[in-house]
PDB file of N, CA and C in Angstrom:
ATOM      1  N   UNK A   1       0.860  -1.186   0.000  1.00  0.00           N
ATOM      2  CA  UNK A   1       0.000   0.000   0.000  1.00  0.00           C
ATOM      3  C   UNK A   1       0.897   1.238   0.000  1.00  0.00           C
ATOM      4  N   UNK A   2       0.619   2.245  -0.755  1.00  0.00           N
ATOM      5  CA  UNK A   2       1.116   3.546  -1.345  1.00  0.00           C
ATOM      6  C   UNK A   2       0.856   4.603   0.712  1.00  0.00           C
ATOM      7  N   UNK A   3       1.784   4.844   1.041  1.00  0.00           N
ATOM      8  CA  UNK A   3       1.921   5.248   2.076  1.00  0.00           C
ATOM      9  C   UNK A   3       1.306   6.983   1.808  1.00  0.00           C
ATOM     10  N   UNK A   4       0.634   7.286   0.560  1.00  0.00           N
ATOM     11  CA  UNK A   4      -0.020   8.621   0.849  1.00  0.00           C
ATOM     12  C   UNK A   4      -1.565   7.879   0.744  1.00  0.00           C
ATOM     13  N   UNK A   5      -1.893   7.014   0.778  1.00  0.00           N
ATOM     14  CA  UNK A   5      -3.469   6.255   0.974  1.00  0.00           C
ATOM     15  C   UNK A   5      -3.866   6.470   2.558  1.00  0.00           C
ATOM     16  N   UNK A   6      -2.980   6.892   3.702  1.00  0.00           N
ATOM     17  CA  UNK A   6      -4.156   7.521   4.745  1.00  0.00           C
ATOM     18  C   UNK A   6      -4.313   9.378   4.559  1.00  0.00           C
ATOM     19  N   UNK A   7      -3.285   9.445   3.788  1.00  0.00           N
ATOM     20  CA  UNK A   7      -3.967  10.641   3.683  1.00  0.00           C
ATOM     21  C   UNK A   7      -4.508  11.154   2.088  1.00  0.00           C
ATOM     22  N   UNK A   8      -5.211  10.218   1.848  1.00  0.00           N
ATOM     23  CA  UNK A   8      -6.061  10.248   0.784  1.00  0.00           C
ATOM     24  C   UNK A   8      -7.739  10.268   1.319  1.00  0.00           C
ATOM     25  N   UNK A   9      -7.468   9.186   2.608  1.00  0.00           N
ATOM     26  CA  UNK A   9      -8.296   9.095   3.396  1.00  0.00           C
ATOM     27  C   UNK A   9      -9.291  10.649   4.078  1.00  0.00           C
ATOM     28  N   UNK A  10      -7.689  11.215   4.316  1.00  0.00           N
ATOM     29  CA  UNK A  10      -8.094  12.289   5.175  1.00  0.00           C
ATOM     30  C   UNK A  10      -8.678  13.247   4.050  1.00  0.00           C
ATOM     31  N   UNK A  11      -8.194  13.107   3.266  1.00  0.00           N
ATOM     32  CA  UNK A  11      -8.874  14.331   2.180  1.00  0.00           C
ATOM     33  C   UNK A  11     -10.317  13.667   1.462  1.00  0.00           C
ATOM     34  N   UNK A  12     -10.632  12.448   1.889  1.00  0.00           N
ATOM     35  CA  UNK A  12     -12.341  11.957   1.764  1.00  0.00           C
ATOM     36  C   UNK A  12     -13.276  12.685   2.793  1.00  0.00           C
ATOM     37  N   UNK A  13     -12.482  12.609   4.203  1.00  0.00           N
ATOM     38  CA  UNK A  13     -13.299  13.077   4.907  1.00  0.00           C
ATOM     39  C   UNK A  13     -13.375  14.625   4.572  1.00  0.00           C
ATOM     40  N   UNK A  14     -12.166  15.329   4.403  1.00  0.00           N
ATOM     41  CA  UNK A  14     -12.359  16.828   4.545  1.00  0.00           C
ATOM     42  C   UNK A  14     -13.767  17.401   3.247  1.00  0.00           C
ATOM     43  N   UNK A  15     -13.521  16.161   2.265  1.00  0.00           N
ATOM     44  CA  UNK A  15     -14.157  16.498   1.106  1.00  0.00           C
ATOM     45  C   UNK A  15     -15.566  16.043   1.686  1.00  0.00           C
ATOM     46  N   UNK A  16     -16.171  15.760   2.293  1.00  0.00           N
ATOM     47  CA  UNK A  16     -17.333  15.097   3.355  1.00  0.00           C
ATOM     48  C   UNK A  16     -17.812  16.418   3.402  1.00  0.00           C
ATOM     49  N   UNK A  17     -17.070  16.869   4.736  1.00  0.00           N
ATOM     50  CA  UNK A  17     -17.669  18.415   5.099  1.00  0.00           C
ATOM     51  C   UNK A  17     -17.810  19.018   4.277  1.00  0.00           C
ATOM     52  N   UNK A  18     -16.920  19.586   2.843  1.00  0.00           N
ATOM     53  CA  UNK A  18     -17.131  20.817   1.913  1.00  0.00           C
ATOM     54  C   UNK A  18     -18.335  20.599   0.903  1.00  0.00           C
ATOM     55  N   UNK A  19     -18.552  18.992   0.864  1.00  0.00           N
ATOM     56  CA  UNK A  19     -19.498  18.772   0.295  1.00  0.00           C
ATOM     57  C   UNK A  19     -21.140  19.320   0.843  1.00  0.00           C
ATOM     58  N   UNK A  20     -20.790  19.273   2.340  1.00  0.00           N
ATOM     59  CA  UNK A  20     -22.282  19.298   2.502  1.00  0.00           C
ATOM     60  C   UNK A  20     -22.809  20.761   2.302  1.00  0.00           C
ATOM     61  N   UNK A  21     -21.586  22.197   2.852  1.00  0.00           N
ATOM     62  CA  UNK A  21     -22.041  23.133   2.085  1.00  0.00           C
ATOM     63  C   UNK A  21     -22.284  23.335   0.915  1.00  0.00           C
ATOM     64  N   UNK A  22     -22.038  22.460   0.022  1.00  0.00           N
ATOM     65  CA  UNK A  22     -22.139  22.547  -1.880  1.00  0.00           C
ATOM     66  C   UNK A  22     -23.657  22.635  -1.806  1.00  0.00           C
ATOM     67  N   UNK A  23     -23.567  21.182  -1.239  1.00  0.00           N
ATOM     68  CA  UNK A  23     -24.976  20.623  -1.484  1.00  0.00           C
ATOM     69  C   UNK A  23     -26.133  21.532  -1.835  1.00  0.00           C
ATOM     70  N   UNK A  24     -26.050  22.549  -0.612  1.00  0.00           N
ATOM     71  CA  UNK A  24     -26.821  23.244   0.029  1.00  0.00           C
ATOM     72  C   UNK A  24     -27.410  24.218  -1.384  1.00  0.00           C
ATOM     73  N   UNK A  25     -26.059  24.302  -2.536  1.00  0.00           N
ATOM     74  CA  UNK A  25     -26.480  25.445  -3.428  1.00  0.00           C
ATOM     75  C   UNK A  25     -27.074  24.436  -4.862  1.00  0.00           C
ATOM     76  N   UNK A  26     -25.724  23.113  -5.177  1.00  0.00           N
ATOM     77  CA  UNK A  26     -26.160  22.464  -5.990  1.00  0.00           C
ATOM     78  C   UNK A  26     -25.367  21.125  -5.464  1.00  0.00           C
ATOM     79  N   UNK A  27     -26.396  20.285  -6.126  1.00  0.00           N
ATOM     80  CA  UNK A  27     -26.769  18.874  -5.838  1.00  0.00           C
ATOM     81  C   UNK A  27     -25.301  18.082  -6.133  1.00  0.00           C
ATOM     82  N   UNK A  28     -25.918  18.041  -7.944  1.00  0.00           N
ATOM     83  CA  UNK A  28     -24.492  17.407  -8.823  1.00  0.00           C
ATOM     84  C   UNK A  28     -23.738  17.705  -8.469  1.00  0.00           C
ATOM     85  N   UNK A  29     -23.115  18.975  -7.976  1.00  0.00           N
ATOM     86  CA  UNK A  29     -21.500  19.030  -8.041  1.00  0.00           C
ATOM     87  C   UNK A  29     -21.156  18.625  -7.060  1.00  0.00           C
ATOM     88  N   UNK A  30     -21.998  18.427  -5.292  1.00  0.00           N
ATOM     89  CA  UNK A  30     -21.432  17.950  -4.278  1.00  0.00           C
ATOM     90  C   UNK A  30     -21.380  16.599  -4.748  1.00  0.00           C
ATOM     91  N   UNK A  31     -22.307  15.545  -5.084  1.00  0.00           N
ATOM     92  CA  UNK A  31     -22.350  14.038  -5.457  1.00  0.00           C
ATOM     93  C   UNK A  31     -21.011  14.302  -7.028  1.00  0.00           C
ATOM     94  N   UNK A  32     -21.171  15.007  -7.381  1.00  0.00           N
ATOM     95  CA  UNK A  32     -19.617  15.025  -8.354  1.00  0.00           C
ATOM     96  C   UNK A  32     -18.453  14.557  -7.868  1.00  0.00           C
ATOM     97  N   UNK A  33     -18.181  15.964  -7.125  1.00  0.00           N
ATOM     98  CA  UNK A  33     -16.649  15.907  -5.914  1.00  0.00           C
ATOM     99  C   UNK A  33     -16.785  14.583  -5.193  1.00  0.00           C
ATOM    100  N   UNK A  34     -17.668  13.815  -4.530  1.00  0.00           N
ATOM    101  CA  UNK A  34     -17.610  13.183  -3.442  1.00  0.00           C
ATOM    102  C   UNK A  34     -17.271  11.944  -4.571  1.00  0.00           C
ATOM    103  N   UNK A  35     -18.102  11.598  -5.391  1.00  0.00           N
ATOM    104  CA  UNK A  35     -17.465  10.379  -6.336  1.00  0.00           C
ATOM    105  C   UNK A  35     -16.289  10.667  -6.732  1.00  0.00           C
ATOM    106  N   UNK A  36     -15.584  12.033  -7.104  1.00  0.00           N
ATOM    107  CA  UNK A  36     -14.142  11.605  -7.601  1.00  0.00           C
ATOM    108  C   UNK A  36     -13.298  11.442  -6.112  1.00  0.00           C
ATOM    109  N   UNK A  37     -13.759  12.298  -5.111  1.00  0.00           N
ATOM    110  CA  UNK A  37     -12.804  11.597  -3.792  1.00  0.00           C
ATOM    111  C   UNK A  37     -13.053  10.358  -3.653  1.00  0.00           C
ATOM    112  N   UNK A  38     -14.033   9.802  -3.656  1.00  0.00           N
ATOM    113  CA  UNK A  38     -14.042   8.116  -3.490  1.00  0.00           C
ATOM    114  C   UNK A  38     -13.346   7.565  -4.465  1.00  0.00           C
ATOM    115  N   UNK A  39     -13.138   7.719  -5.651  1.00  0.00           N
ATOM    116  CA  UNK A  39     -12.403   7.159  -7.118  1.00  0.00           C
ATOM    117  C   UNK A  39     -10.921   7.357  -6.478  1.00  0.00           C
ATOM    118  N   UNK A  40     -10.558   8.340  -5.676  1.00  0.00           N
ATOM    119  CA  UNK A  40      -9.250   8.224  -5.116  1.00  0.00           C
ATOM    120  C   UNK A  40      -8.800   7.095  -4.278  1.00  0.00           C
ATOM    121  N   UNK A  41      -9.482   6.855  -3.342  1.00  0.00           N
ATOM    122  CA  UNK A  41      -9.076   5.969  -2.183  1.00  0.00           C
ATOM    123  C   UNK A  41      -9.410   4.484  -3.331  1.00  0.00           C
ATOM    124  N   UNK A  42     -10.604   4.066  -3.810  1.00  0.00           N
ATOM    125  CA  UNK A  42     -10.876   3.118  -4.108  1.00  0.00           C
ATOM    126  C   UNK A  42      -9.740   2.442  -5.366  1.00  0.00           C
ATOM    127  N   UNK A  43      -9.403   3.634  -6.248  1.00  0.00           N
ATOM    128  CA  UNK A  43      -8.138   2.848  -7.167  1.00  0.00           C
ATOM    129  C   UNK A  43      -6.478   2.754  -6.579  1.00  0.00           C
ATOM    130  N   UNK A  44      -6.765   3.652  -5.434  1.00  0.00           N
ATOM    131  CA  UNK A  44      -5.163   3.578  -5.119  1.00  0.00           C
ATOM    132  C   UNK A  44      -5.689   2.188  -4.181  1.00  0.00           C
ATOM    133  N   UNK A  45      -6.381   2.032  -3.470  1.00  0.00           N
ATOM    134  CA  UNK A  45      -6.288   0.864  -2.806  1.00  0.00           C
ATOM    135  C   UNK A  45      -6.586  -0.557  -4.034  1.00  0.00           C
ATOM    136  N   UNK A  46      -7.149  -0.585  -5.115  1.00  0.00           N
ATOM    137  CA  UNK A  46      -7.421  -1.329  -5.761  1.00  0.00           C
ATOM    138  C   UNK A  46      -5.717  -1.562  -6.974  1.00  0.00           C
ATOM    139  N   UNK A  47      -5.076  -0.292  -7.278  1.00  0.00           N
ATOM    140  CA  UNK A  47      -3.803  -0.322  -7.750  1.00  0.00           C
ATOM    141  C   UNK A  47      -2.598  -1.470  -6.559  1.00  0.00           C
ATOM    142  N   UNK A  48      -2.684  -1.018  -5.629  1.00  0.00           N
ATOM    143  CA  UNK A  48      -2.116  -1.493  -4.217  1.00  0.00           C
ATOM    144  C   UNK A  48      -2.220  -3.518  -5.006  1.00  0.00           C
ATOM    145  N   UNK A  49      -3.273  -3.593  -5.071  1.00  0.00           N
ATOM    146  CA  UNK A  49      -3.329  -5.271  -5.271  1.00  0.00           C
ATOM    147  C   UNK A  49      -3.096  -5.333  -6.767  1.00  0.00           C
ATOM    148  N   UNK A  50      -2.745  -4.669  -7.898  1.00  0.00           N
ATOM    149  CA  UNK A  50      -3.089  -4.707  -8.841  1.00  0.00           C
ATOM    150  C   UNK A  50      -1.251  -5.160  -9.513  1.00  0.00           C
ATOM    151  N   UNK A  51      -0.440  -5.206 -10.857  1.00  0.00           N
ATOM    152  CA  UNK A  51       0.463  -5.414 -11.103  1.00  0.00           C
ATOM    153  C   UNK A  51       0.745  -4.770 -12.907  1.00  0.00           C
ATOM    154  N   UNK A  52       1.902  -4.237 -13.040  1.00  0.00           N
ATOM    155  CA  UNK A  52       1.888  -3.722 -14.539  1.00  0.00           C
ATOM    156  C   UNK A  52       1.190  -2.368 -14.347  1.00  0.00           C
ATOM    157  N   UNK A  53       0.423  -2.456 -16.030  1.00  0.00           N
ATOM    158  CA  UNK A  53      -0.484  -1.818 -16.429  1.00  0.00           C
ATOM    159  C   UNK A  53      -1.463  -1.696 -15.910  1.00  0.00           C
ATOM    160  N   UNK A  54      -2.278  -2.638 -15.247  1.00  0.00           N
ATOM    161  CA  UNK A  54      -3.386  -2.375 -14.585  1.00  0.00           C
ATOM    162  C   UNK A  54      -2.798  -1.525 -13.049  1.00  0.00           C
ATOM    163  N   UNK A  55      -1.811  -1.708 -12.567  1.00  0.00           N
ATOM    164  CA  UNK A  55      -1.384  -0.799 -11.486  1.00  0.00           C
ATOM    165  C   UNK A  55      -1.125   0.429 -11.786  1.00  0.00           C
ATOM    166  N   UNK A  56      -0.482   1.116 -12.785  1.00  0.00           N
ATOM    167  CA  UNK A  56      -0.434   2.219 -13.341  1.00  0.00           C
ATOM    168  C   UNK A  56      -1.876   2.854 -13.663  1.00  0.00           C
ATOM    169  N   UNK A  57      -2.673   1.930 -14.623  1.00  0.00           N
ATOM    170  CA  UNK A  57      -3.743   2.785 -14.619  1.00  0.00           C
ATOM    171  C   UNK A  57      -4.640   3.015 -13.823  1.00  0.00           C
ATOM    172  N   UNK A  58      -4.410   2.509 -12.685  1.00  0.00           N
ATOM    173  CA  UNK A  58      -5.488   2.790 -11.555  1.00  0.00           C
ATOM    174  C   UNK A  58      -4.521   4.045 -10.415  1.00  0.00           C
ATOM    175  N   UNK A  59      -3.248   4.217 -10.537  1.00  0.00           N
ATOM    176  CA  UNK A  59      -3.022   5.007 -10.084  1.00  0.00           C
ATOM    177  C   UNK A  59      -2.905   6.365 -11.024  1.00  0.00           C
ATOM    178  N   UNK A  60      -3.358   6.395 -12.158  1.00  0.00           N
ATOM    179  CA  UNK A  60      -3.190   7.450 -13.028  1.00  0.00           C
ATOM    180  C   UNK A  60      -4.777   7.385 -13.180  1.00  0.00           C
ATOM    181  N   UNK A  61      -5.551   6.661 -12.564  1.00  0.00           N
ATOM    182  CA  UNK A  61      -6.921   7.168 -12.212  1.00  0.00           C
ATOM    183  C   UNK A  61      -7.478   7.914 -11.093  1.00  0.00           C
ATOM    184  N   UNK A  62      -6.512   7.477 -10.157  1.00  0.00           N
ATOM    185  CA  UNK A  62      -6.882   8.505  -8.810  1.00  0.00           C
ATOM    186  C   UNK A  62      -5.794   9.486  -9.155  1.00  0.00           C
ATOM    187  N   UNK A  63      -4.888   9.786  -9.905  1.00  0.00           N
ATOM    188  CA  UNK A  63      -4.252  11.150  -9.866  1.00  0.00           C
ATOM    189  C   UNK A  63      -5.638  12.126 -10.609  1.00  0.00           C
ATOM    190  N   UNK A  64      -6.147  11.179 -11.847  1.00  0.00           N
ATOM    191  CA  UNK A  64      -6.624  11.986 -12.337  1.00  0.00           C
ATOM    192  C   UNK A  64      -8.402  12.708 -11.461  1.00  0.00           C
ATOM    193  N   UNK A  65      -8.561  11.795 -10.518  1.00  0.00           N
ATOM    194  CA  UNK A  65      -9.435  12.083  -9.945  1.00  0.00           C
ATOM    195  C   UNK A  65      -9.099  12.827  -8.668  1.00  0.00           C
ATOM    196  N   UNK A  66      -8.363  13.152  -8.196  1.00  0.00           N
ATOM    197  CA  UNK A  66      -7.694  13.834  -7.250  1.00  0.00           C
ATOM    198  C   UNK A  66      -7.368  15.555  -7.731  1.00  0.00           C
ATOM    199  N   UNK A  67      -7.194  15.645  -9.633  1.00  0.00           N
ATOM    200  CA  UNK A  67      -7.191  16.444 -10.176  1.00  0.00           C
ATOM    201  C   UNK A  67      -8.725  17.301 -10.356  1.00  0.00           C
ATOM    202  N   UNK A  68      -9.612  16.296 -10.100  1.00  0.00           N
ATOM    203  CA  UNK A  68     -11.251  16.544 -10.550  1.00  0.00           C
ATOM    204  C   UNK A  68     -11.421  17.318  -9.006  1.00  0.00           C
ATOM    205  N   UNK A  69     -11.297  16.788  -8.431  1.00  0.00           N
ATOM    206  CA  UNK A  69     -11.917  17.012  -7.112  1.00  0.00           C
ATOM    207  C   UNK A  69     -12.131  18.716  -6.772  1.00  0.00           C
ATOM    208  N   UNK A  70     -10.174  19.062  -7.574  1.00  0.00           N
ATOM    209  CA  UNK A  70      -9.772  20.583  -7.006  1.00  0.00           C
ATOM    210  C   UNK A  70     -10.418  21.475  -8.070  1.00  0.00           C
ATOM    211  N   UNK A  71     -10.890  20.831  -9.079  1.00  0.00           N
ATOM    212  CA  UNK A  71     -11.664  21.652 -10.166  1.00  0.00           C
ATOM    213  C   UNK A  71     -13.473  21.574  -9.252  1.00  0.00           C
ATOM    214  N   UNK A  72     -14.039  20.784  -9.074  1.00  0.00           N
ATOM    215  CA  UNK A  72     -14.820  20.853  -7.745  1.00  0.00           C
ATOM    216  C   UNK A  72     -15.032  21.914  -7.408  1.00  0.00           C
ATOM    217  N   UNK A  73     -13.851  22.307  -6.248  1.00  0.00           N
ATOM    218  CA  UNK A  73     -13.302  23.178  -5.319  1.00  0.00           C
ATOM    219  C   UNK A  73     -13.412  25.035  -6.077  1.00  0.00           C
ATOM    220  N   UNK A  74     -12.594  24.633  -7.158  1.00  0.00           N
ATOM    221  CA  UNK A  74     -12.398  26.079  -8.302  1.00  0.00           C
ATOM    222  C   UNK A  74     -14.090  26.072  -8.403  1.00  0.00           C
ATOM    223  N   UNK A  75     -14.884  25.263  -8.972  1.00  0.00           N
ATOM    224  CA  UNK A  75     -16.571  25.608  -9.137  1.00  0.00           C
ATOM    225  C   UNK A  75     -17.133  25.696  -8.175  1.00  0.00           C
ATOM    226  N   UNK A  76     -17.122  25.895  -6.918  1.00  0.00           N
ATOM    227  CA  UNK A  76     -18.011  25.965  -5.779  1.00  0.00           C
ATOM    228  C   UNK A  76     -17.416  27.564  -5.592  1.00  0.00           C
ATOM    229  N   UNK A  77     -15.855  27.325  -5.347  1.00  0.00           N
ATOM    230  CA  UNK A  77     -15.293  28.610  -5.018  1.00  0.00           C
ATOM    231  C   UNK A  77     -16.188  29.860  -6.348  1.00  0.00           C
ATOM    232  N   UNK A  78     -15.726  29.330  -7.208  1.00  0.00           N
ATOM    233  CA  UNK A  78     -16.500  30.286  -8.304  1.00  0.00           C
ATOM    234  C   UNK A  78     -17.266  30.868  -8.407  1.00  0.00           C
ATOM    235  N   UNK A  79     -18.703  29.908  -7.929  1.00  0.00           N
ATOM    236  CA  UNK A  79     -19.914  29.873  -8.149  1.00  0.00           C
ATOM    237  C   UNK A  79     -20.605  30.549  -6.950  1.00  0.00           C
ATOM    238  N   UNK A  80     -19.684  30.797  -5.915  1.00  0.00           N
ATOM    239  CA  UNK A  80     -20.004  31.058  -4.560  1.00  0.00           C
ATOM    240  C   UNK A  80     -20.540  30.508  -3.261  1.00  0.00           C
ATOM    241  N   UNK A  81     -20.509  28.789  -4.018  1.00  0.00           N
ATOM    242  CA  UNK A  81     -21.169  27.855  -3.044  1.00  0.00           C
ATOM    243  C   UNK A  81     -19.865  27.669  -1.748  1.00  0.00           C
ATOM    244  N   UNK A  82     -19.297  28.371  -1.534  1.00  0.00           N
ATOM    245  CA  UNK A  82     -17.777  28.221  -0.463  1.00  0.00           C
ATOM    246  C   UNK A  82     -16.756  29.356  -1.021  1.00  0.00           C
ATOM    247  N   UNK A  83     -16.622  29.758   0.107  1.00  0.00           N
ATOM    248  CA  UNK A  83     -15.227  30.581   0.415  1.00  0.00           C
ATOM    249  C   UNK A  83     -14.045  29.772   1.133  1.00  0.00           C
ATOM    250  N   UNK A  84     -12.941  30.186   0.299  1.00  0.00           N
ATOM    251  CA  UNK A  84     -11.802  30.078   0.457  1.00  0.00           C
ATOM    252  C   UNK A  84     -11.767  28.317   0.833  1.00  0.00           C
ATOM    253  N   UNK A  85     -12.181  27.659   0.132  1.00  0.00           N
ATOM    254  CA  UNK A  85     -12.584  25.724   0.661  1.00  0.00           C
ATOM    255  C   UNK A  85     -11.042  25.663   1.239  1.00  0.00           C
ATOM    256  N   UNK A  86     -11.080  24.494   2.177  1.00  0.00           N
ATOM    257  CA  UNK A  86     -10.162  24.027   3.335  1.00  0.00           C
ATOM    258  C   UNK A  86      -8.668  24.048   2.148  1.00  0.00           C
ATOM    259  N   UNK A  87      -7.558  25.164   2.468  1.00  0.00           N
ATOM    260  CA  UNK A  87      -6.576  25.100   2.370  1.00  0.00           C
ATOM    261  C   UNK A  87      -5.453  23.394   2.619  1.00  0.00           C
ATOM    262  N   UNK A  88      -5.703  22.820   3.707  1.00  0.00           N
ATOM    263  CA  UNK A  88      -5.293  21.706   3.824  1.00  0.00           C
ATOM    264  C   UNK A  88      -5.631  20.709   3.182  1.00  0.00           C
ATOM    265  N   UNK A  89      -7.011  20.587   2.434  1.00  0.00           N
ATOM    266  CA  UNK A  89      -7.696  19.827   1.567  1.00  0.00           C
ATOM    267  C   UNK A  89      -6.632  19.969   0.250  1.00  0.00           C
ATOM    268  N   UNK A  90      -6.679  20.796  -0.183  1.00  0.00           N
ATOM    269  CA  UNK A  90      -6.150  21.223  -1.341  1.00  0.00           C
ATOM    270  C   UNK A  90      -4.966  20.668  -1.521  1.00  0.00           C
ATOM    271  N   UNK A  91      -3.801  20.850  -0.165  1.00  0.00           N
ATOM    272  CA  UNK A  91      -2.484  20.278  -0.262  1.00  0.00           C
ATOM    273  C   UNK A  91      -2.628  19.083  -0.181  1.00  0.00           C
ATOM    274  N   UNK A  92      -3.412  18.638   0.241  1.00  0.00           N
ATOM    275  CA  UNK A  92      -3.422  17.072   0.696  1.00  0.00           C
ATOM    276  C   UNK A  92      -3.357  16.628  -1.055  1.00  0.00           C
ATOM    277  N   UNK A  93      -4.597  16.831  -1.299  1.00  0.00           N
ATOM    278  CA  UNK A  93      -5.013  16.325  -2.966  1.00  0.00           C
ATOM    279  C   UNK A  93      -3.633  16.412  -3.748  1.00  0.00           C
ATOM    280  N   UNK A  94      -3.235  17.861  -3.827  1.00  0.00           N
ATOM    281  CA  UNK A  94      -2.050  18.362  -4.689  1.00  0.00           C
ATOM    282  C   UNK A  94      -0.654  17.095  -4.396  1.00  0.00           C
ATOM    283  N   UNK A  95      -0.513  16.683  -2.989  1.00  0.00           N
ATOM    284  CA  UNK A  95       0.370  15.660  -2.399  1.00  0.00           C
ATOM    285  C   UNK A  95       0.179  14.259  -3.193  1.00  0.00           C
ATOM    286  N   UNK A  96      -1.009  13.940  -3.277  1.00  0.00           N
ATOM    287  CA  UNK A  96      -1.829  12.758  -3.342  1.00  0.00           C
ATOM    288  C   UNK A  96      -1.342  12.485  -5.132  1.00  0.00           C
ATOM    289  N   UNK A  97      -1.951  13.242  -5.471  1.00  0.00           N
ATOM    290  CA  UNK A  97      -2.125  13.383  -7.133  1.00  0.00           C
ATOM    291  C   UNK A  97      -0.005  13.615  -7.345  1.00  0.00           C
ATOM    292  N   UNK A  98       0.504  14.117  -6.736  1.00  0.00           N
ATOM    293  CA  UNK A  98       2.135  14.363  -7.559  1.00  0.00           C
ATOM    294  C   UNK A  98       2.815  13.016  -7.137  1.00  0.00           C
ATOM    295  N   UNK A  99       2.494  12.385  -5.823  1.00  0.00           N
ATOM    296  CA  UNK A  99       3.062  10.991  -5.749  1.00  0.00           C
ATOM    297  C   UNK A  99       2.331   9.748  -6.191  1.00  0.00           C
ATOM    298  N   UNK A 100       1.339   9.861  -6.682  1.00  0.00           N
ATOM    299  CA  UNK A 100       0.597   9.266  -7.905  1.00  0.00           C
ATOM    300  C   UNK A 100       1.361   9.436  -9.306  1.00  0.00           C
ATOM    301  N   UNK A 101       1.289  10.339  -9.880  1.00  0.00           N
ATOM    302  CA  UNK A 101       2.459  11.008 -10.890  1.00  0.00           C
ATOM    303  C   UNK A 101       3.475  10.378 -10.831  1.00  0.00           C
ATOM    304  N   UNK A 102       4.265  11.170 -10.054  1.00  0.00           N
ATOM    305  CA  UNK A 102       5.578  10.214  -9.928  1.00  0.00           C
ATOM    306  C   UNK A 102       5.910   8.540 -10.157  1.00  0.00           C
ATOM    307  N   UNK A 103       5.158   7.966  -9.221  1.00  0.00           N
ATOM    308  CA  UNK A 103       4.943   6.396  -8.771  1.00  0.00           C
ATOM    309  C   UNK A 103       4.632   6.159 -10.573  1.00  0.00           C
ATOM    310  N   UNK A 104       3.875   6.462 -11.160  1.00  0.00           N
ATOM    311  CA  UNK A 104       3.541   5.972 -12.578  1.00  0.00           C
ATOM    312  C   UNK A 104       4.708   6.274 -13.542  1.00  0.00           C
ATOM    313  N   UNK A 105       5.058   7.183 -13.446  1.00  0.00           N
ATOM    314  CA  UNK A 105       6.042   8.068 -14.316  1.00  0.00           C
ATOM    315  C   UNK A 105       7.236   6.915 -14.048  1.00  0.00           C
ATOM    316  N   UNK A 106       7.995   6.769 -13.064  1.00  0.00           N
ATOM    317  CA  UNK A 106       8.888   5.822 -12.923  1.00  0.00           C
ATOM    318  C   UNK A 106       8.781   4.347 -13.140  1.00  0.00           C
ATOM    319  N   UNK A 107       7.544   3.910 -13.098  1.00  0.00           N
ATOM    320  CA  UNK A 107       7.157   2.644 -13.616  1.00  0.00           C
ATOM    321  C   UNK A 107       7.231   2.178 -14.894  1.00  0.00           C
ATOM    322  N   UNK A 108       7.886   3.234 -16.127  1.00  0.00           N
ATOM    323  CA  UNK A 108       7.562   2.913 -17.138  1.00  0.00           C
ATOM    324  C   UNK A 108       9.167   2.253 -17.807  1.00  0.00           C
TER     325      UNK A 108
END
């Protein structure tokens, strides 16, 4: 197991809370964000058992969903459904998604 998977964790939950203010303005985009944070934990833990190609592309699925999440974040921020969303969220993801990157990038 990819030793940034508990704190992939932690950025499910943070994405928990920011979701529920979304909610409040629009529906889809909180159930948006919350499926690509789950697409995070679920392929890096599913990459974790996986080998090759199928390990790469499941970790170049949660980078890329780790990438979705902060676009999320940019449309709520945008849209005005949240101010300034959890700074620590953000790094976490940004962490999550570059040692995802990496880990694939060197695999080849």
């Amino acid at each position: 197991m990819l030793a940034i998977y508990p704190i992939a964790r932690q950025a499910l939950r943070r994405v928990g809370v920011v979701a529920i203010a979304i909610e409040k303005h629009d529906s889809d985009l909180a159930r948006q964000m919350r499926r690509a944070a789950t697409s995070i934990v679920l392929n890096i833990r599913e990459g974790s058992q996986s080998q090759g190609r199928n390990r790469n592309a499941r970790y170049w699925n949660a980078a890329g969903s780790a990438s979705e999440v902060l676009g999320c974040l940019d449309c709520a921020e945008d849209l005005g459904y949240v101010r300034d969303a959890d700074a620590r969220l953000r790094a976490e993801l940004d962490h999550v998604a570059g040692v995802l990157v990496r880990v694939c990038r060197g695999a080849r």
